[in-house]
PDB file of N, CA and C in Angstrom:
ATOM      1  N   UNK A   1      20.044  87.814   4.608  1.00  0.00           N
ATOM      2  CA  UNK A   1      19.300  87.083   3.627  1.00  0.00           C
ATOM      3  C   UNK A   1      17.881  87.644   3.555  1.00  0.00           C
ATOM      4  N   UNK A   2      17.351  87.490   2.492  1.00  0.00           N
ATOM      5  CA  UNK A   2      15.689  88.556   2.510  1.00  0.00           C
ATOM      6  C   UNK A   2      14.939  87.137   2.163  1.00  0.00           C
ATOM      7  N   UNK A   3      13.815  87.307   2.737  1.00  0.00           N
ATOM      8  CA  UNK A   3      12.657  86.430   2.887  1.00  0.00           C
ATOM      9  C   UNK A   3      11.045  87.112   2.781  1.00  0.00           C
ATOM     10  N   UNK A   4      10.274  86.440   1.960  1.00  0.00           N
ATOM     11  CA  UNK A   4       9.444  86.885   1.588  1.00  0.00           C
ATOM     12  C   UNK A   4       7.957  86.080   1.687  1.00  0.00           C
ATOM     13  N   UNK A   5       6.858  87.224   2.518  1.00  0.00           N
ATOM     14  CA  UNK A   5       6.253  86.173   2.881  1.00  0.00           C
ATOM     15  C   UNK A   5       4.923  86.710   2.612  1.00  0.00           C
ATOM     16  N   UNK A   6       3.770  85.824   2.277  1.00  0.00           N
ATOM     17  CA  UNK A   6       2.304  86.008   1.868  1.00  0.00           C
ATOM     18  C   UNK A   6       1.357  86.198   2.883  1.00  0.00           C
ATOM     19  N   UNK A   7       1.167  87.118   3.746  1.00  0.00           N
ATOM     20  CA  UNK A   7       0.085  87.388   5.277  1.00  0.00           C
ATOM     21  C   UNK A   7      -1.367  86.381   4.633  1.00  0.00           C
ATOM     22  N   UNK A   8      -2.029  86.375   5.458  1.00  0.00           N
ATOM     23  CA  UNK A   8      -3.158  85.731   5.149  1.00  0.00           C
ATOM     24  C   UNK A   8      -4.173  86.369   6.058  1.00  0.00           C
ATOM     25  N   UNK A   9      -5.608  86.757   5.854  1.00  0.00           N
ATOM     26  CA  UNK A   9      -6.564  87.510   6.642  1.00  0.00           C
ATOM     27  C   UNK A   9      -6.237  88.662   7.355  1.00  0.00           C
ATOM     28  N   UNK A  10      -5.070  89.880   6.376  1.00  0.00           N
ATOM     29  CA  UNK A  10      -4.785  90.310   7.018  1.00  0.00           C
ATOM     30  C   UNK A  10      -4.895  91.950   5.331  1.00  0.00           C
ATOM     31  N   UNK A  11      -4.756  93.246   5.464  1.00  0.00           N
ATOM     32  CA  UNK A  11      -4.998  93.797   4.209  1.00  0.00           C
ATOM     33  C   UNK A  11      -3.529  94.269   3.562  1.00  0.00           C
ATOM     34  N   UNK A  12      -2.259  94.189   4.114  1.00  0.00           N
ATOM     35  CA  UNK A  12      -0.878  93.764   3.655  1.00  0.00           C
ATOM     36  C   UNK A  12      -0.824  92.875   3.047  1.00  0.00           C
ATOM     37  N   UNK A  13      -0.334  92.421   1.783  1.00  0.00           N
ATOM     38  CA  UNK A  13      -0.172  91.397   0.750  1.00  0.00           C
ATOM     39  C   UNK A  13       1.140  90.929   1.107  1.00  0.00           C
ATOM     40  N   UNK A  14       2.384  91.166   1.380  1.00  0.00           N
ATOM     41  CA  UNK A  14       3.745  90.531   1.348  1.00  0.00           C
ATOM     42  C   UNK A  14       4.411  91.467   2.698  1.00  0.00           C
ATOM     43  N   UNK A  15       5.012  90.866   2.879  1.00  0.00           N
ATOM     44  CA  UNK A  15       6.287  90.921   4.048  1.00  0.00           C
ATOM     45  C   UNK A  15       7.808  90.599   3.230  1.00  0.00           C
ATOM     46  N   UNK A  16       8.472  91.519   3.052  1.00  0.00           N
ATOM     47  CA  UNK A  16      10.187  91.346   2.487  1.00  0.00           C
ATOM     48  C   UNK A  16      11.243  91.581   3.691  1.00  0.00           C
ATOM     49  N   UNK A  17      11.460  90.224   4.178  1.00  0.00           N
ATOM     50  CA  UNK A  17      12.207  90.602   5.784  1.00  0.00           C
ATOM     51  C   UNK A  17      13.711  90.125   5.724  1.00  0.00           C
ATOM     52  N   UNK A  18      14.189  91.141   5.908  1.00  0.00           N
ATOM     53  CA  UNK A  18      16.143  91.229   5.896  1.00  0.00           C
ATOM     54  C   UNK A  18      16.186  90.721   7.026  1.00  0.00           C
ATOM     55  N   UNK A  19      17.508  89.617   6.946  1.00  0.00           N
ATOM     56  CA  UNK A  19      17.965  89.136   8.024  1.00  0.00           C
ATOM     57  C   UNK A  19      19.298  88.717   8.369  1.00  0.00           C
ATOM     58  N   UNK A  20      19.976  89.113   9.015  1.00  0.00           N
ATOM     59  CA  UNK A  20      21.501  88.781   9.570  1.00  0.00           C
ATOM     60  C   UNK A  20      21.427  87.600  10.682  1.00  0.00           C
ATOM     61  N   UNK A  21      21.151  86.443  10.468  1.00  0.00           N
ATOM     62  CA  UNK A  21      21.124  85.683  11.074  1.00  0.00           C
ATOM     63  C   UNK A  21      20.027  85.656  12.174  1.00  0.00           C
ATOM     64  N   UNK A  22      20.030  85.828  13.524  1.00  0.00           N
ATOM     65  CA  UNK A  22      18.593  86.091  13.793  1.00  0.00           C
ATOM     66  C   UNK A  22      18.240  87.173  13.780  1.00  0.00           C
ATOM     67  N   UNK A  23      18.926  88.050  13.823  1.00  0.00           N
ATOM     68  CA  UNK A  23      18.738  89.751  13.583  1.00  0.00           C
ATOM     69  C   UNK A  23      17.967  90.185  12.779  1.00  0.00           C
ATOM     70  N   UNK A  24      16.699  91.001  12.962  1.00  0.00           N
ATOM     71  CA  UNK A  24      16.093  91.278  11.899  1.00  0.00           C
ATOM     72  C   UNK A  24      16.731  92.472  11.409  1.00  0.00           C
ATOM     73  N   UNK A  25      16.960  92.333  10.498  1.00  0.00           N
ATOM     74  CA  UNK A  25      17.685  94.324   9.689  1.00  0.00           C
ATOM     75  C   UNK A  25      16.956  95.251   9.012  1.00  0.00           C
ATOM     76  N   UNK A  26      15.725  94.497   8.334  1.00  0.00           N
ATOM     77  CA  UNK A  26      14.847  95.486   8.004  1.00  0.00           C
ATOM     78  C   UNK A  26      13.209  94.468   7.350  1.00  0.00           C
ATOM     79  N   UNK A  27      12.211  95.485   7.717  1.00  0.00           N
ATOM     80  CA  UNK A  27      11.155  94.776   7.153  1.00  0.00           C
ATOM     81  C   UNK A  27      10.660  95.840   6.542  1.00  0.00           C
ATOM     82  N   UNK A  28       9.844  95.140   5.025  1.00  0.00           N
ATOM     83  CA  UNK A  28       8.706  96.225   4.584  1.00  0.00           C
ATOM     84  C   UNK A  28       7.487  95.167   4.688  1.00  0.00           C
ATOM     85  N   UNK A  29       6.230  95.973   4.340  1.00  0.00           N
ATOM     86  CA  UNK A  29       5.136  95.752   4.874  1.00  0.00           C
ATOM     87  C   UNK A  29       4.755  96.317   3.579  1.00  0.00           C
ATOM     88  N   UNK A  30       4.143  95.711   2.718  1.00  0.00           N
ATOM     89  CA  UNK A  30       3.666  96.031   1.535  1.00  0.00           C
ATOM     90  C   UNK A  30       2.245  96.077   1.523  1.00  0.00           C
ATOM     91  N   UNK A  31       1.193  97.342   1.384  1.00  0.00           N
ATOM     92  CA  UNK A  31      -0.016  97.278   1.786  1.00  0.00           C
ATOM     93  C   UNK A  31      -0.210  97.711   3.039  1.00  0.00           C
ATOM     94  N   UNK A  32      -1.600  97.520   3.834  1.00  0.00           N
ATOM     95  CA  UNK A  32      -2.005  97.401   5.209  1.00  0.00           C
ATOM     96  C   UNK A  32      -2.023  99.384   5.408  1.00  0.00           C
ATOM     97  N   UNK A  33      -1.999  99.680   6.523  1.00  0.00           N
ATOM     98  CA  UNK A  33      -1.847 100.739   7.277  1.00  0.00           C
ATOM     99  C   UNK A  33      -0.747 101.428   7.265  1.00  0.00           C
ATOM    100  N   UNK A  34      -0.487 102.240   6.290  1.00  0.00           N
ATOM    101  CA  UNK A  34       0.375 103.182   6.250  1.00  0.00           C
ATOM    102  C   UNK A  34       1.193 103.025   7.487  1.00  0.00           C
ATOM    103  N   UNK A  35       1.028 104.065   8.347  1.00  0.00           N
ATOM    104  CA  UNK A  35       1.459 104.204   9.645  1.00  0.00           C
ATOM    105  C   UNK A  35       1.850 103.161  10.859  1.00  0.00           C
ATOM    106  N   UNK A  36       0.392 102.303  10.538  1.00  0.00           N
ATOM    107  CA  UNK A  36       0.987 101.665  11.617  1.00  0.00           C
ATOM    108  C   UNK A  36       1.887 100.057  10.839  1.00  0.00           C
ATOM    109  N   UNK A  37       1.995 100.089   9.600  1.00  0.00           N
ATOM    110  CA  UNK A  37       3.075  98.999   9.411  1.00  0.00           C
ATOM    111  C   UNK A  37       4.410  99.841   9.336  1.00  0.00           C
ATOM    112  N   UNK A  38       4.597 100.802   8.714  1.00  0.00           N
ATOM    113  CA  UNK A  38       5.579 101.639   9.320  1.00  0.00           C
ATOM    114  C   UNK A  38       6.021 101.812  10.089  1.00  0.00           C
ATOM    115  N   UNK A  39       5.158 101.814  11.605  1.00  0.00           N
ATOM    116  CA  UNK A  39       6.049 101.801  13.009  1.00  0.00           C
ATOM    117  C   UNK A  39       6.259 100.156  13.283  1.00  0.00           C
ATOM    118  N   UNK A  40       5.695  99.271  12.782  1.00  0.00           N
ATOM    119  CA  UNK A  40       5.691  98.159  13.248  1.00  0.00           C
ATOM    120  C   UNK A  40       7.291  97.508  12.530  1.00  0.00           C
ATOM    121  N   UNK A  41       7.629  97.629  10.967  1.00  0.00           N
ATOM    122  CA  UNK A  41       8.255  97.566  10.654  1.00  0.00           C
ATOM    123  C   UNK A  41      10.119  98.225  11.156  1.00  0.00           C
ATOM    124  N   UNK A  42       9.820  99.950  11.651  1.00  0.00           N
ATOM    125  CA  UNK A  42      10.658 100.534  12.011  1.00  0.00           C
ATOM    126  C   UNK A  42      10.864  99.799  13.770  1.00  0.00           C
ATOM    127  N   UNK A  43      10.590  99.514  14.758  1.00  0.00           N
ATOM    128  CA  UNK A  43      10.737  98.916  16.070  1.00  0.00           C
ATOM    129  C   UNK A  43      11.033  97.471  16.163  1.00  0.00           C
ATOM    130  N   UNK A  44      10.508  96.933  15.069  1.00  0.00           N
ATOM    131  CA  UNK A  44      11.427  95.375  14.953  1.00  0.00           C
ATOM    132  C   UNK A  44      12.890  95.780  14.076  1.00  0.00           C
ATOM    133  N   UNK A  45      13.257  96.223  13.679  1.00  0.00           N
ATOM    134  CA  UNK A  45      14.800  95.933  12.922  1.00  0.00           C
ATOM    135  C   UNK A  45      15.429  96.126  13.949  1.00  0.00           C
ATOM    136  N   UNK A  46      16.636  95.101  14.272  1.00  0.00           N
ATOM    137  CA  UNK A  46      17.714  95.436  14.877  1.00  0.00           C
ATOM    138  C   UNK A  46      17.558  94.588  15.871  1.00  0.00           C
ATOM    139  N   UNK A  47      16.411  93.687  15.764  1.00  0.00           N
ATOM    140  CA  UNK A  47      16.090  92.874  16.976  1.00  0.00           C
ATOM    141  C   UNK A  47      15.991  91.854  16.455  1.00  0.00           C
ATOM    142  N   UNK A  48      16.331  90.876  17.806  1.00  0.00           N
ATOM    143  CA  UNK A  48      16.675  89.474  18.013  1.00  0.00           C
ATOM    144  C   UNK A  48      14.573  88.480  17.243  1.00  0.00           C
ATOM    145  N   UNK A  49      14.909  87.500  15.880  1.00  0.00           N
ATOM    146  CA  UNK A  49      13.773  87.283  15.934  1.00  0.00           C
ATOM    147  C   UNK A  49      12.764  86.316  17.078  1.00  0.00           C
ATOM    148  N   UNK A  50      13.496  85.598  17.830  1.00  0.00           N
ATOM    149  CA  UNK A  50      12.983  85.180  18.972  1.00  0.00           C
ATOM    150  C   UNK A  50      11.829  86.513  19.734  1.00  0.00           C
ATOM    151  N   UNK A  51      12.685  87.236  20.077  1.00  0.00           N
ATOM    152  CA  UNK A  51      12.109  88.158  20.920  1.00  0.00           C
ATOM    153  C   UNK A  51      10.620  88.900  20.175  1.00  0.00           C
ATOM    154  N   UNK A  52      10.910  89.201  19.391  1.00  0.00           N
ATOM    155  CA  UNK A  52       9.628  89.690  18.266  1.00  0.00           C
ATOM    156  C   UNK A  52       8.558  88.480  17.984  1.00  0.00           C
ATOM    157  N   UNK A  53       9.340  87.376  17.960  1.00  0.00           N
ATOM    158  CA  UNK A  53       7.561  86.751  18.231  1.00  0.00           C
ATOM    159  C   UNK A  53       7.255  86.372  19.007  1.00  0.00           C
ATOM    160  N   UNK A  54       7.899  86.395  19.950  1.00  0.00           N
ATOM    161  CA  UNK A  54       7.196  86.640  21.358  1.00  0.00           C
ATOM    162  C   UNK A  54       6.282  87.807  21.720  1.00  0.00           C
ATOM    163  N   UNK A  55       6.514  89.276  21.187  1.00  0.00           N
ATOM    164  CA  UNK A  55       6.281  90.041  21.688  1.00  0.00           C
ATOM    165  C   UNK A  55       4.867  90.126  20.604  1.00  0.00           C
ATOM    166  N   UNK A  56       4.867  89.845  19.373  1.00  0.00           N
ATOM    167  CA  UNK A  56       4.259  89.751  18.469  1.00  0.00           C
ATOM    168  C   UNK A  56       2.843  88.884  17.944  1.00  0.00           C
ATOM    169  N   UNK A  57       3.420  87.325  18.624  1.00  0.00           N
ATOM    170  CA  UNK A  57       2.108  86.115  18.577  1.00  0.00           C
ATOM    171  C   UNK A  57       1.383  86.687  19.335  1.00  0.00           C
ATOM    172  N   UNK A  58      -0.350  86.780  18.628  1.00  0.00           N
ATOM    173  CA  UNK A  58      -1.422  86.192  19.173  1.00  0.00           C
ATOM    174  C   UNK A  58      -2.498  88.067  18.867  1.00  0.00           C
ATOM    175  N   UNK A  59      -1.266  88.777  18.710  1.00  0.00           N
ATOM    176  CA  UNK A  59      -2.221  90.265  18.528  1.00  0.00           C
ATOM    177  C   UNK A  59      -3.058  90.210  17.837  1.00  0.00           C
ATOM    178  N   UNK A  60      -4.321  90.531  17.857  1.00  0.00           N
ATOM    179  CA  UNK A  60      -5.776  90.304  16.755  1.00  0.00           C
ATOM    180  C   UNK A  60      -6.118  92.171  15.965  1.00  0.00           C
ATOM    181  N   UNK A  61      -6.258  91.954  15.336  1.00  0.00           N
ATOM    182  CA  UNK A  61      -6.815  93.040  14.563  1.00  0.00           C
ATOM    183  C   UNK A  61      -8.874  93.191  14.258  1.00  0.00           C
ATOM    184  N   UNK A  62      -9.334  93.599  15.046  1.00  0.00           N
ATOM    185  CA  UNK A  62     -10.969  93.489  15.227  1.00  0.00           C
ATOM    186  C   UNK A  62     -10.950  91.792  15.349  1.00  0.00           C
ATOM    187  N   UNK A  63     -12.129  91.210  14.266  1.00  0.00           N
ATOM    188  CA  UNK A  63     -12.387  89.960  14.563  1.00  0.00           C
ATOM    189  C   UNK A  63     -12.161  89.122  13.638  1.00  0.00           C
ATOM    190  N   UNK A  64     -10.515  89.576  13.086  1.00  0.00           N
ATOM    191  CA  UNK A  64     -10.070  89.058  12.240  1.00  0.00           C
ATOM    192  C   UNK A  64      -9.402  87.216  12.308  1.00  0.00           C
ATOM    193  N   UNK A  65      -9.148  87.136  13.668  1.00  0.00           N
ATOM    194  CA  UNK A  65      -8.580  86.282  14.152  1.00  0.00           C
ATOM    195  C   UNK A  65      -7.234  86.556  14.173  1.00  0.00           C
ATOM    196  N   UNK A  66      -6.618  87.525  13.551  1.00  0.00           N
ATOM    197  CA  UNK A  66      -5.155  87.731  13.547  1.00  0.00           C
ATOM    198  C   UNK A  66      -4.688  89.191  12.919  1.00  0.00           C
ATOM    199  N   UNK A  67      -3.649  89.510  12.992  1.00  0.00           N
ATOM    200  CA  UNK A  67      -3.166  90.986  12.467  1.00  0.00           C
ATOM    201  C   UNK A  67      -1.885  91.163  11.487  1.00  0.00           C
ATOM    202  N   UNK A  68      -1.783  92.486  11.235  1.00  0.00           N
ATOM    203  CA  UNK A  68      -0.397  92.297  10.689  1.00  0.00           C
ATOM    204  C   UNK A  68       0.756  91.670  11.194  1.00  0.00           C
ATOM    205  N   UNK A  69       0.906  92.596  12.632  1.00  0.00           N
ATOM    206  CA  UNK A  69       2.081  91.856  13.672  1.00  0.00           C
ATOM    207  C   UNK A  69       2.056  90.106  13.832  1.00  0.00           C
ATOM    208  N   UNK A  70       0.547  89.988  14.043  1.00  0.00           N
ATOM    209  CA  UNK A  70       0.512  88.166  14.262  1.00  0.00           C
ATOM    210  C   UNK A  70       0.832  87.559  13.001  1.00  0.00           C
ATOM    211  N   UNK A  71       0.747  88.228  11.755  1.00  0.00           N
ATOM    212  CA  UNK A  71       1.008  87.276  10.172  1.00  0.00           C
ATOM    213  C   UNK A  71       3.084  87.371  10.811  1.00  0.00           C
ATOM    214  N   UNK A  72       3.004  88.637  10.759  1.00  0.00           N
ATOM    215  CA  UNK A  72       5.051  88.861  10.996  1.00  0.00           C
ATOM    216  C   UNK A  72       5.102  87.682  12.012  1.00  0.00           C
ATOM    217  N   UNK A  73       4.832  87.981  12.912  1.00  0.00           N
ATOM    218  CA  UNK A  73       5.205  86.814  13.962  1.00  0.00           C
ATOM    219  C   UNK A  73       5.112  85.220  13.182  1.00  0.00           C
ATOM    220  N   UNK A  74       4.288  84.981  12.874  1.00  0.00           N
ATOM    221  CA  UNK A  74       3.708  83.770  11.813  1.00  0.00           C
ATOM    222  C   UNK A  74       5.134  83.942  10.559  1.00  0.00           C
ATOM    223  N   UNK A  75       5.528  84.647   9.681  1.00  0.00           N
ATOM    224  CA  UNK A  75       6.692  84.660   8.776  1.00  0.00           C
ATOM    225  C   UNK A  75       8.089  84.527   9.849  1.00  0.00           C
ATOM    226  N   UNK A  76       8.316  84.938  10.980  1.00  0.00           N
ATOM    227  CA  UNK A  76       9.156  84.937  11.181  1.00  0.00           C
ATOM    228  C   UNK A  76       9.507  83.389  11.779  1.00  0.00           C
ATOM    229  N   UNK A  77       8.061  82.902  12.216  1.00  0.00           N
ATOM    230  CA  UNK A  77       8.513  81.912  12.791  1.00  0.00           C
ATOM    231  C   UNK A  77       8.970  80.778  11.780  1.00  0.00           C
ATOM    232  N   UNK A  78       8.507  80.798  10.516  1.00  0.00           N
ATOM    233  CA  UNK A  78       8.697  80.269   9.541  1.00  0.00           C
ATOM    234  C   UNK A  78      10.532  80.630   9.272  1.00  0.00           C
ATOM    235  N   UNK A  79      10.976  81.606   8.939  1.00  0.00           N
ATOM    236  CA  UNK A  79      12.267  82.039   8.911  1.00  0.00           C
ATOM    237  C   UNK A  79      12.941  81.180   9.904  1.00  0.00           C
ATOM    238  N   UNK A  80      12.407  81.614  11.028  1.00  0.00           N
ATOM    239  CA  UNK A  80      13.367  80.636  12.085  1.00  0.00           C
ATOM    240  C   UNK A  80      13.663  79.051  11.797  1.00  0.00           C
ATOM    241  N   UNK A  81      12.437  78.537  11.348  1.00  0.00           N
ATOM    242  CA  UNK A  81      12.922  76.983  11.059  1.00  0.00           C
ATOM    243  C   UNK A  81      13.589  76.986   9.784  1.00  0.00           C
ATOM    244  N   UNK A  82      13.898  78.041   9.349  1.00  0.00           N
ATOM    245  CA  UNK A  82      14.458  77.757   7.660  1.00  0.00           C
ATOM    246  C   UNK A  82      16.356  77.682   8.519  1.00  0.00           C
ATOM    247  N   UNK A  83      16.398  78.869   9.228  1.00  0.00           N
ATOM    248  CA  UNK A  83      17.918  79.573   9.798  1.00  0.00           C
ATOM    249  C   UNK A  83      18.440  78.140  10.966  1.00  0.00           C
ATOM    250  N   UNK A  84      17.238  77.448  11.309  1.00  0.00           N
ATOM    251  CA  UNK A  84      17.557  76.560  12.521  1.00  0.00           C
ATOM    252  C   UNK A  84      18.809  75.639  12.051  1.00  0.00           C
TER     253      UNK A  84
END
């Protein structure tokens, strides 16, 4: 199922996240850092979403209060109560 989500304080505009139940299958990262939403996107698919926001909550980007990974973590956790 694809889910689509709005980051907030962060320079990525949307998150489009494929999902096989908790499995993530694929994310794009629309905006932000070339590279590094690219690797961030490519190392979460295929993984359990529990585990990713775990690994994911609380990362800060300067003194933003939050980052790309922490908005994903933040959408996914949202996903999770939708799948619960």
């Amino acid at each position: 199922m694809e889910y689509r989500y709005r980051p907030a304080g962060v320079c990525s505009s949307e998150f489009v996240i494929q999902m096989d139940g908790e499995t993530i299958t694929s994310v794009k990262i629309v905006g932000g850092c070339p590279g590094n939403t690219l690797a961030v996107s490519t190392l979460v698919e295929g993984k359990n979403i529990s585990d990713v926001i775990a690994k994911l909550k609380g990362i800060q980007c300067g003194v933003r209060g939050t980052s790309c990974p922490d908005q994903l973590a933040t959408a996914l956790e949202e996903i999770k109560k939708q799948i619960a």
